[in-house]
Every structure is written in C-alpha cells, then in structure tokens.
N, C-alpha and C. Protein backbone atom coordinates (compact mmCIF):
# COMPACT_ATOMS: atom_id res chain seq x y z
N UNK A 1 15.27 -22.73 -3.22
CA UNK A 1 15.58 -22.55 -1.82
C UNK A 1 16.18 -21.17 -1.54
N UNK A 2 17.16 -20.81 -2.70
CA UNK A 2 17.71 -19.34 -2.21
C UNK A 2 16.34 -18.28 -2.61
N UNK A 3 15.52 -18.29 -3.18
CA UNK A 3 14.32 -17.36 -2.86
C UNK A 3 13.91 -16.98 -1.84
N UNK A 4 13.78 -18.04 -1.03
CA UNK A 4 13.19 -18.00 0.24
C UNK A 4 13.46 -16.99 1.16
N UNK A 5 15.29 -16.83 0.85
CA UNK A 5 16.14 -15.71 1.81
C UNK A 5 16.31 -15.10 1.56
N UNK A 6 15.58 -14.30 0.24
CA UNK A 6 15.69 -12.98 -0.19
C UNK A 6 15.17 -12.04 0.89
N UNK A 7 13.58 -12.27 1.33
CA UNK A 7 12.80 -11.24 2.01
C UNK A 7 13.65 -11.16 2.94
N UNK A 8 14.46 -12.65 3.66
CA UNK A 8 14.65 -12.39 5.12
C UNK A 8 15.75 -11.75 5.33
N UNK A 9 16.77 -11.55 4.25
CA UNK A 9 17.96 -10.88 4.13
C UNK A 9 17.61 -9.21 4.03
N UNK A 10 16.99 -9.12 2.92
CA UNK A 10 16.05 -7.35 2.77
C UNK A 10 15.55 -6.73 4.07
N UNK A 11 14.95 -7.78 4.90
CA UNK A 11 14.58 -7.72 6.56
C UNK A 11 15.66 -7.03 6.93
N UNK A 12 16.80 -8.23 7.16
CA UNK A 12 17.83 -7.75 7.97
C UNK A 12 19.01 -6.86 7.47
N UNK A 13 18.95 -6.70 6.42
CA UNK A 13 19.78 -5.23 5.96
C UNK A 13 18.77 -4.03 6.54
N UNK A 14 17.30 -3.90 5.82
CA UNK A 14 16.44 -2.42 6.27
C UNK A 14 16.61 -2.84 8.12
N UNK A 15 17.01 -3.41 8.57
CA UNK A 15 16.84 -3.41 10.14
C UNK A 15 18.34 -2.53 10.63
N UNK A 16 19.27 -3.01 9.49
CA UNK A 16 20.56 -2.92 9.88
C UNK A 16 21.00 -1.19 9.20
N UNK A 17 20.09 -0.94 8.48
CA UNK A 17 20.60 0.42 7.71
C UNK A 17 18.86 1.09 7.68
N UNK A 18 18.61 2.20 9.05
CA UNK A 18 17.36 1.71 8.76
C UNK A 18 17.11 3.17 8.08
N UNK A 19 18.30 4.02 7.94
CA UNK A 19 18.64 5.15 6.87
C UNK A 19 17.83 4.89 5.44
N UNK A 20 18.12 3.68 5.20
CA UNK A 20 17.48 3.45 4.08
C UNK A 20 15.71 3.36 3.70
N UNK A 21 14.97 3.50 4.75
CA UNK A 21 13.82 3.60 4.78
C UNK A 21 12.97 4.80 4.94
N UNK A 22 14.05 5.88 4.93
CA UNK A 22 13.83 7.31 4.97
C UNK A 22 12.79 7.25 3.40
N UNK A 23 11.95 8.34 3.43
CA UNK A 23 11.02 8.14 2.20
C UNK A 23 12.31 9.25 1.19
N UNK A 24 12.18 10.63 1.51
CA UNK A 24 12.84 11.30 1.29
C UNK A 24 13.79 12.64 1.93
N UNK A 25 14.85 12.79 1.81
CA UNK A 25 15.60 14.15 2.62
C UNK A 25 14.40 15.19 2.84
N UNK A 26 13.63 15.70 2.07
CA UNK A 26 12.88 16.80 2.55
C UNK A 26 11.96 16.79 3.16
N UNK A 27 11.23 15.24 3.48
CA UNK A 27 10.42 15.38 4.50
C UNK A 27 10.75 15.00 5.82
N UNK A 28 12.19 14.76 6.19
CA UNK A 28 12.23 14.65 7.84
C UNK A 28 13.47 15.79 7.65
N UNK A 29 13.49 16.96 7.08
CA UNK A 29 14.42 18.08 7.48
C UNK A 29 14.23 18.78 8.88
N UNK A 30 14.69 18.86 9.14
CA UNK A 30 14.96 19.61 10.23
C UNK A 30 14.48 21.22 9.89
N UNK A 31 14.88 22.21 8.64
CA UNK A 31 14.40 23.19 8.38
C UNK A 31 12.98 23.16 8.21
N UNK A 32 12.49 24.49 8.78
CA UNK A 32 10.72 24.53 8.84
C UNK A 32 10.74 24.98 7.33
N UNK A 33 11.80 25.90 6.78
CA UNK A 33 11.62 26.67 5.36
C UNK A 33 11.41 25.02 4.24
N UNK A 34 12.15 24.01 4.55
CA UNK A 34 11.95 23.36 3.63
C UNK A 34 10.82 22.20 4.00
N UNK A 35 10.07 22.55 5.02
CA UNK A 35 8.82 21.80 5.60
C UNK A 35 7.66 21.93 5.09
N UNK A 36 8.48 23.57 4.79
CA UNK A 36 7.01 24.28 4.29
C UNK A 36 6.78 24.26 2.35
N UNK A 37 8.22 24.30 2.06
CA UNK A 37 8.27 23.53 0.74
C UNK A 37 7.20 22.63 0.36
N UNK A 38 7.67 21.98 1.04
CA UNK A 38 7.40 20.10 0.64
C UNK A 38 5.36 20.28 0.80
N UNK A 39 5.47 21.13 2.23
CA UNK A 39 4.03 20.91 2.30
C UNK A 39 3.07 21.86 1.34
N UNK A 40 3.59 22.89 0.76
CA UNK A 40 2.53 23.70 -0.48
C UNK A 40 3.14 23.00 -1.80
N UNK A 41 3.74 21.92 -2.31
CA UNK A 41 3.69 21.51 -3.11
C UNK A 41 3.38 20.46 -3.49
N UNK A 42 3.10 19.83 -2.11
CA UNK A 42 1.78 18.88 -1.84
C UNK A 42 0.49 19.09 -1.73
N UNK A 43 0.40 20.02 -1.59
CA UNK A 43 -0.97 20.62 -1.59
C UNK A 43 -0.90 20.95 -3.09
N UNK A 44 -0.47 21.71 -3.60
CA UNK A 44 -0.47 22.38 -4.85
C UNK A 44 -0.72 20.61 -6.17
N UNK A 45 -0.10 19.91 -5.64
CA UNK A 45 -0.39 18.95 -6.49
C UNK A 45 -1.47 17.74 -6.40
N UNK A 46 -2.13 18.11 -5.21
CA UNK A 46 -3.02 17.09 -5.08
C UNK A 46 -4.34 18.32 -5.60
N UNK A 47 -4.10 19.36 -5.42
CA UNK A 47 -5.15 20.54 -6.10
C UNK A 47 -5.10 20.62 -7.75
N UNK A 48 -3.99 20.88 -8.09
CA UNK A 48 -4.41 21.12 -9.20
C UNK A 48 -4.99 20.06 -10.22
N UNK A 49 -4.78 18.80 -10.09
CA UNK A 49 -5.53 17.27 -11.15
C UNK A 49 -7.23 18.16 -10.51
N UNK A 50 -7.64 18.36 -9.06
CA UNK A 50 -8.75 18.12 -9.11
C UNK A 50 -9.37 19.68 -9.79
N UNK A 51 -8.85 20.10 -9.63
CA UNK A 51 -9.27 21.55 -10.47
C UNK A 51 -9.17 21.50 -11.83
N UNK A 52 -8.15 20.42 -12.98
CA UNK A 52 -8.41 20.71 -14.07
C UNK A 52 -9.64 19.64 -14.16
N UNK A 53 -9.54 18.69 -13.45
CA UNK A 53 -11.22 17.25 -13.46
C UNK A 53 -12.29 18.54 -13.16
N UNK A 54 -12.44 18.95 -12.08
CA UNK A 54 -13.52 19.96 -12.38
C UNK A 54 -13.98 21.06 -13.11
N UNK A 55 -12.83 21.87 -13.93
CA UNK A 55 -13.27 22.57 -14.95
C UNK A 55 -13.93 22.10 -16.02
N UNK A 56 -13.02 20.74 -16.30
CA UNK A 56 -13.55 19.94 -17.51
C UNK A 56 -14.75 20.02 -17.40
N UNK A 57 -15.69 19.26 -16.32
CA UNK A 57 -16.82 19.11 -16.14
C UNK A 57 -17.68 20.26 -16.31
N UNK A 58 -17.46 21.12 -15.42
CA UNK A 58 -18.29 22.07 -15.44
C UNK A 58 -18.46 23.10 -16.83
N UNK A 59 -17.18 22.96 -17.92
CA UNK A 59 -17.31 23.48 -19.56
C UNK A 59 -18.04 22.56 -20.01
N UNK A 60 -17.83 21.02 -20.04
CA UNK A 60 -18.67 19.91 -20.58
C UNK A 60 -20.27 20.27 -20.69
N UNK A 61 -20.75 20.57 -19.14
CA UNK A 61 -21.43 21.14 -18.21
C UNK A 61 -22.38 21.94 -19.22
N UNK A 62 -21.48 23.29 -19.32
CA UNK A 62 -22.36 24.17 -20.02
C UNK A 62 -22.42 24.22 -21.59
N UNK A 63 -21.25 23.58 -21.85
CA UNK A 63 -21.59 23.55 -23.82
C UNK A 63 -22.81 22.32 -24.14
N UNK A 64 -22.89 21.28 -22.78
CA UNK A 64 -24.33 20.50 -22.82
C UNK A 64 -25.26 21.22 -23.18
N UNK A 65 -25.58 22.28 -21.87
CA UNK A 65 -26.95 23.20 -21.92
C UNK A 65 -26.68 24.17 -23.05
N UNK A 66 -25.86 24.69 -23.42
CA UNK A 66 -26.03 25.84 -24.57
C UNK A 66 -26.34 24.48 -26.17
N UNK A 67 -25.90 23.35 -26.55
CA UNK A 67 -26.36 22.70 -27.26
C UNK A 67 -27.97 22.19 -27.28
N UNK A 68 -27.96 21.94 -26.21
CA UNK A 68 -29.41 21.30 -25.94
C UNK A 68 -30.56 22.83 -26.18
N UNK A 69 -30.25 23.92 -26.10
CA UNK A 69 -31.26 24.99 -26.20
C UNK A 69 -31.26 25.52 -27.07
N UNK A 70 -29.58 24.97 -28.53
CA UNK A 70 -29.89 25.38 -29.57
C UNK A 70 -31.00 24.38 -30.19
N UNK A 71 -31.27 23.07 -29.65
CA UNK A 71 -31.94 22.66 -30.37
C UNK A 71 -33.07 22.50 -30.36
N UNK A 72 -33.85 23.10 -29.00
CA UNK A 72 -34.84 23.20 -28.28
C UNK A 72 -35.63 24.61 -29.11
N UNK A 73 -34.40 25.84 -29.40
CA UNK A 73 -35.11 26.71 -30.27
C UNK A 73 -35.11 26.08 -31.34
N UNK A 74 -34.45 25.22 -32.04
CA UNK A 74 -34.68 24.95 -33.80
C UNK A 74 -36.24 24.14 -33.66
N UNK A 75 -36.44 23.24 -32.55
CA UNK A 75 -37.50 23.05 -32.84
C UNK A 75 -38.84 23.66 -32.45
N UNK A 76 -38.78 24.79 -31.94
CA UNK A 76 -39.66 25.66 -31.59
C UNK A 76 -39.85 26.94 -32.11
C-alpha cells in the first residue's frame, strides 16, 4: 500500500520545489557567454561520435578497394 504513494508524493514535492526540475544551471543562465558555451559543446559533441563513425567507414572504405585490386592484379 505504501508504494502506491511514492509517485504521488514525488508529484507533490516536484510541484512544491519546482527548482528541482531545472535540467541544469547552464542551460537556463541568464548569461548569453555561457549560452553560447553550452550550445558549441553541444554541437561539438553530437559532431564529433559522427565524424569518428564516418572516418571509420570511409578508411574501411578504401583499404576494401586497395585489397580487392591487390587481388584482382595477383590474379591477372
């Protein structure tokens, strides 16, 4: 039975402190300098995973074709 009033208590505290639902200080600052933080290092990190996924590929890429034409001359 006391399970039950967990959520509804968590309810009414985040209703009552709603401070606490802030994600983090640097994204509702008031400074543009630290707006601008937050926003090139969000960028910077959603860029760089896809830039090292695409290098991979594209070296994968070409040590494919330089393998495949060594073996294309061995048999020719």
């Amino acid at each position: 039975m006391a399970r039950r009033w967990i959520p509804v208590l968590a309810l009414v505290l985040l209703t009552v402190l709603p401070e606490t639902l802030l994600a983090c200080p640097v994204c509702f600052d008031a400074s543009a300098e630290n707006r601008m933080a937050f926003m090139k290092t969000a960028i910077a990190l959603t860029v760089l995973p896809l830039g090292i996924v695409g290098g991979t590929g594209m070296w994968l890429r070409k040590r494919w074709r330089e393998l495949t034409s060594e073996s294309d001359e061995d048999l020719g």
